[in-house]
N, C-alpha and C. Protein backbone atom coordinates (compact mmCIF):
# COMPACT_ATOMS: atom_id res chain seq x y z
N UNK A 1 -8.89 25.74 -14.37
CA UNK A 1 -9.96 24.87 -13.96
C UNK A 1 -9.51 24.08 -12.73
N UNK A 2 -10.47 24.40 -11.68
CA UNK A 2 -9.87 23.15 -10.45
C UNK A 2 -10.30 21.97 -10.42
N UNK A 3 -9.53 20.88 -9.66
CA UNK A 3 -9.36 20.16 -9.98
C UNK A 3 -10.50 19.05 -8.77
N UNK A 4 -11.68 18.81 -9.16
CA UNK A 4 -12.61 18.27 -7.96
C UNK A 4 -11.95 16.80 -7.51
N UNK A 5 -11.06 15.69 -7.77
CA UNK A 5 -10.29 15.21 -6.82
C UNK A 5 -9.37 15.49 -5.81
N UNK A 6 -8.54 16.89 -6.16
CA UNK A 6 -7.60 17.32 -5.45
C UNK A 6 -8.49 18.21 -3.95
N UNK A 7 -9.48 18.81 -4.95
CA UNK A 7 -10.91 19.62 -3.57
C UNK A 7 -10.95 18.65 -2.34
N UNK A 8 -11.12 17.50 -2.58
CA UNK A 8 -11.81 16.33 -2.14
C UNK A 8 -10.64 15.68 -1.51
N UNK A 9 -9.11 15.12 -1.77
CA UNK A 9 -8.22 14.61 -1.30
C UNK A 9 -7.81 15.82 -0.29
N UNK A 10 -8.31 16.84 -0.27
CA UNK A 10 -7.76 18.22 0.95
C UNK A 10 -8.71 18.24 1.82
N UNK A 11 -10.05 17.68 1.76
CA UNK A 11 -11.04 17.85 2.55
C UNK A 11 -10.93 16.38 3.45
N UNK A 12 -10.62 15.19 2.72
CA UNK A 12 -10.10 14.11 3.19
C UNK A 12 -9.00 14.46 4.53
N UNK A 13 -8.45 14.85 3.90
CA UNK A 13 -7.08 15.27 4.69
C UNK A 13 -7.48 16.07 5.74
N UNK A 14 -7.93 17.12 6.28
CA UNK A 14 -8.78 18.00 7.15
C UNK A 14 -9.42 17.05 7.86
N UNK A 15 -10.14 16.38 7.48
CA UNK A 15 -11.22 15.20 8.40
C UNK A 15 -10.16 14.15 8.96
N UNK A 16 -9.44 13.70 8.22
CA UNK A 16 -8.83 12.68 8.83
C UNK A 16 -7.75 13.19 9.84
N UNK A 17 -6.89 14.51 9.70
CA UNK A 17 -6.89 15.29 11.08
C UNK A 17 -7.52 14.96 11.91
N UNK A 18 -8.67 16.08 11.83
CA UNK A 18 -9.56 15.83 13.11
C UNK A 18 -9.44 14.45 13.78
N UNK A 19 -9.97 13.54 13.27
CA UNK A 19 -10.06 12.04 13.70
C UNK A 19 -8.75 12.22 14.83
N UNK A 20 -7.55 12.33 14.05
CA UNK A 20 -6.27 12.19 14.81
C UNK A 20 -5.99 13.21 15.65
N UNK A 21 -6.63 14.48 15.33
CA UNK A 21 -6.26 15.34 15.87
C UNK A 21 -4.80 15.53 15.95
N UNK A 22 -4.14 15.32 15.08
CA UNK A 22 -2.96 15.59 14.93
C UNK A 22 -2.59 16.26 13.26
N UNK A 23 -2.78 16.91 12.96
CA UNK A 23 -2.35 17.33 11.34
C UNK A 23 -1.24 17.38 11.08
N UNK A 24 0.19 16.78 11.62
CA UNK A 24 1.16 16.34 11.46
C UNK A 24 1.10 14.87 10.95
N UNK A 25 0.61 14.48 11.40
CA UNK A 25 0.42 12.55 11.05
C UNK A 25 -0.26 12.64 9.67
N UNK A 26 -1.12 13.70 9.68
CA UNK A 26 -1.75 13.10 7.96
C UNK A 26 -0.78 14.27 6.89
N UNK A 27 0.31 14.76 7.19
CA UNK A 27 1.02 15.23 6.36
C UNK A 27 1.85 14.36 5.63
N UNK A 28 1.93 13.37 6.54
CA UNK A 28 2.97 12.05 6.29
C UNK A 28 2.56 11.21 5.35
N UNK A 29 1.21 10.78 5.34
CA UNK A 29 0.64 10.22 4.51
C UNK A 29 0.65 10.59 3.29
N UNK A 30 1.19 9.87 2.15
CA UNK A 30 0.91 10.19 0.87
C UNK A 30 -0.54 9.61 0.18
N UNK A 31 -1.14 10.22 -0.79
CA UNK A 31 -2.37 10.04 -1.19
C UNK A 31 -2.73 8.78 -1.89
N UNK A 32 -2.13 7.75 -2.21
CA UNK A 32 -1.87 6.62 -2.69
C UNK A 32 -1.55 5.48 -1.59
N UNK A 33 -1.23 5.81 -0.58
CA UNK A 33 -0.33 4.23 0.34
C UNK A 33 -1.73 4.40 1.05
N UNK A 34 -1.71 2.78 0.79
CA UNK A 34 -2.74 2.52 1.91
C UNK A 34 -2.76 3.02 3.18
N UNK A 35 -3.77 3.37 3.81
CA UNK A 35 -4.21 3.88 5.26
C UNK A 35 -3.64 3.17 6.31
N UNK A 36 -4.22 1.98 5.79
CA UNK A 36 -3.94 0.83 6.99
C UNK A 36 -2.31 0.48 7.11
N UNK A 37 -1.44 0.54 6.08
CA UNK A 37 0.16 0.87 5.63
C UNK A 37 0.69 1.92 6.43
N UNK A 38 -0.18 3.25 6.75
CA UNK A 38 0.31 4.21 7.27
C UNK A 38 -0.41 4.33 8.40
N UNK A 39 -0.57 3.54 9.46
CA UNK A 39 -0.92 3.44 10.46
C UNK A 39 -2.11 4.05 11.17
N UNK A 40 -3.34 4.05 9.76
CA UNK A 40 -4.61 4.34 10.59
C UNK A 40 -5.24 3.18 11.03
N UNK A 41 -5.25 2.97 12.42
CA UNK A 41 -6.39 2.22 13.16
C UNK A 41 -8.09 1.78 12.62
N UNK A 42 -8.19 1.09 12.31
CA UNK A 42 -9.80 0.39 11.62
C UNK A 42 -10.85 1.87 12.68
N UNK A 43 -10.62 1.86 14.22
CA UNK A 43 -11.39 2.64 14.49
C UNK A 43 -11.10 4.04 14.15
N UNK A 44 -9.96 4.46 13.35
CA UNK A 44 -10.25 5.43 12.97
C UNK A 44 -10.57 5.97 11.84
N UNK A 45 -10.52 4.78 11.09
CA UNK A 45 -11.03 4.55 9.78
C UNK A 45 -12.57 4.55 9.60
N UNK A 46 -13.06 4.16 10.74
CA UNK A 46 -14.70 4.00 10.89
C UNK A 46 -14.81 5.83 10.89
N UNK A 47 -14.28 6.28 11.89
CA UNK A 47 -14.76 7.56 12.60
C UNK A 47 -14.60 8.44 11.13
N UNK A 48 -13.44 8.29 10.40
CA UNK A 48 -12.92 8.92 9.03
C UNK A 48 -14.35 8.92 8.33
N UNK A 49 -15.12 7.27 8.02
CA UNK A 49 -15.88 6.91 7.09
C UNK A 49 -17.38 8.08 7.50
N UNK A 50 -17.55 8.11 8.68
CA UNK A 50 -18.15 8.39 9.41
C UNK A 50 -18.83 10.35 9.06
N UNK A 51 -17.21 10.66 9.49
CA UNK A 51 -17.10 12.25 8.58
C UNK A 51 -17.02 12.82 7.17
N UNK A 52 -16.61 11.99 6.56
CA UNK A 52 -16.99 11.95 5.13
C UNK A 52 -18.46 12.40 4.90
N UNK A 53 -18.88 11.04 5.65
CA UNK A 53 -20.65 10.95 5.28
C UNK A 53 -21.22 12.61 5.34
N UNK A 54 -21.22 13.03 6.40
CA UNK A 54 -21.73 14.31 6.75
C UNK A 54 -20.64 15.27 6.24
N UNK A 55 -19.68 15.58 5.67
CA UNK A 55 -19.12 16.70 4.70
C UNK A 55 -19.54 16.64 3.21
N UNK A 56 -19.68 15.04 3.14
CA UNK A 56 -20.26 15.22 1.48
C UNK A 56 -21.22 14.66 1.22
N UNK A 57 -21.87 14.49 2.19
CA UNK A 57 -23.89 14.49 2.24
C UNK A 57 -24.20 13.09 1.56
N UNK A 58 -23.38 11.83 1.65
CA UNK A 58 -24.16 10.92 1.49
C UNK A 58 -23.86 9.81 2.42
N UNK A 59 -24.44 8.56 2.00
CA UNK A 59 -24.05 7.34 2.89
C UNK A 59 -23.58 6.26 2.64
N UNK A 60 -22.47 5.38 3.20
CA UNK A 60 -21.73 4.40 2.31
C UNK A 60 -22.57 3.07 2.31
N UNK A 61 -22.76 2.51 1.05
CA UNK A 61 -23.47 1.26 0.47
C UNK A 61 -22.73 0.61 1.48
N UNK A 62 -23.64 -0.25 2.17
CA UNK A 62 -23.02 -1.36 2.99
C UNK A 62 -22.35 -2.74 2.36
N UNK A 63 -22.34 -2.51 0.27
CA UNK A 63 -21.35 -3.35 -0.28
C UNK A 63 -20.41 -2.81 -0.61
N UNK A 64 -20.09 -1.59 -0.18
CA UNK A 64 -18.86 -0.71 -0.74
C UNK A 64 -17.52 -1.65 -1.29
N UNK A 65 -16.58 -1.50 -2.00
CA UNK A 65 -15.76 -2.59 -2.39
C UNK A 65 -14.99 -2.01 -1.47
N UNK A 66 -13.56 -3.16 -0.82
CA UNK A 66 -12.93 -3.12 0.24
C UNK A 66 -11.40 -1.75 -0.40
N UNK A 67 -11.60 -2.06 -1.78
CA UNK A 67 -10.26 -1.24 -2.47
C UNK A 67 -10.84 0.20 -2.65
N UNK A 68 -12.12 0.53 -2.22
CA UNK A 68 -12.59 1.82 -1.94
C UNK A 68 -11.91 2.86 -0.96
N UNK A 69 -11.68 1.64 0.24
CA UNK A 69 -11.51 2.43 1.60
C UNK A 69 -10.14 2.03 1.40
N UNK A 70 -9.74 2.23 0.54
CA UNK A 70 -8.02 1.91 1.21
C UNK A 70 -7.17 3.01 0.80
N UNK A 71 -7.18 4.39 0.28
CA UNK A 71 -6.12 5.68 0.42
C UNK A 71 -6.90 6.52 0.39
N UNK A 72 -6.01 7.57 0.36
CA UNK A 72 -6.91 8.92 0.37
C UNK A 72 -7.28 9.07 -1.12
N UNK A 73 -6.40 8.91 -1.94
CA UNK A 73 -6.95 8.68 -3.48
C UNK A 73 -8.12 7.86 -3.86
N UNK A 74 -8.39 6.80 -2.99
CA UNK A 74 -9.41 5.87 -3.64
C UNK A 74 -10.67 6.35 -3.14
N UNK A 75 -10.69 6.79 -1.59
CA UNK A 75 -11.96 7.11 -0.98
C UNK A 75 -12.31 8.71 -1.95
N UNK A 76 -11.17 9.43 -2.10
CA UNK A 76 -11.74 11.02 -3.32
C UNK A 76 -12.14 10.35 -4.40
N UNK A 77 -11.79 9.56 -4.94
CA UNK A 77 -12.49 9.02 -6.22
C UNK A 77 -13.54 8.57 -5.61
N UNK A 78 -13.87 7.46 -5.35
CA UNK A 78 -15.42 7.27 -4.96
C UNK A 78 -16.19 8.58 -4.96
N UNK A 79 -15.63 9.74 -4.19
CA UNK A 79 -16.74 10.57 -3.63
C UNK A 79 -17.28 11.50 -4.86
N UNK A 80 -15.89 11.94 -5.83
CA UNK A 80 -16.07 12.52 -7.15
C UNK A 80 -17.02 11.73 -7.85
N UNK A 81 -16.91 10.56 -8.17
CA UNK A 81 -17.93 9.60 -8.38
C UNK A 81 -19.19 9.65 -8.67
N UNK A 82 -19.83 9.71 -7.05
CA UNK A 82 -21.27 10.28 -6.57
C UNK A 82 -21.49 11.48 -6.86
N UNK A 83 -20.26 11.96 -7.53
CA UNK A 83 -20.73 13.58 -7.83
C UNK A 83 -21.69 13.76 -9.03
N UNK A 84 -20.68 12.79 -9.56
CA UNK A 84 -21.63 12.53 -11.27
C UNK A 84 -22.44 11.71 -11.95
């Protein structure tokens, strides 16, 4: 059985590439340390939030909680989330 957080923390990972265009930099990142810890820029955190939206077809509540956006683990949970 696969595993729809891990789907979702790889698709994370792919997008947040792009953003950087570097897929070396988000190898570094572990799925737990904060973003902002591992040196993503707020604007690229927007552009991240941004691609999400349009890979997994929805839109972020403008009260989103702030501990949402903070790893790659927390933003795949949210999105598994909306799945169900």
């Amino acid at each position: 059985m696969s595993d729809p957080a891990a789907e979702v923390r790889q698709r994370i990972r792919e997008l947040l590439a792009g953003v950087f265009g570097d897929p070396s930099f988000v190898s570094t990142v572990d799925d737990a340390v904060s973003l902002r810890e591992a040196g993503v820029p707020s604007t690229a955190l927007v552009a991240l939030l941004v691609a999400m939206e349009d890979a997994f077809g929805f839109e972020w509540d403008d009260d989103v909680r702030p501990e949402v956006l903070r790893s790659i683990d927390s933003l795949a949970c949210h999105v598994v989330a909306l799945r169900t």
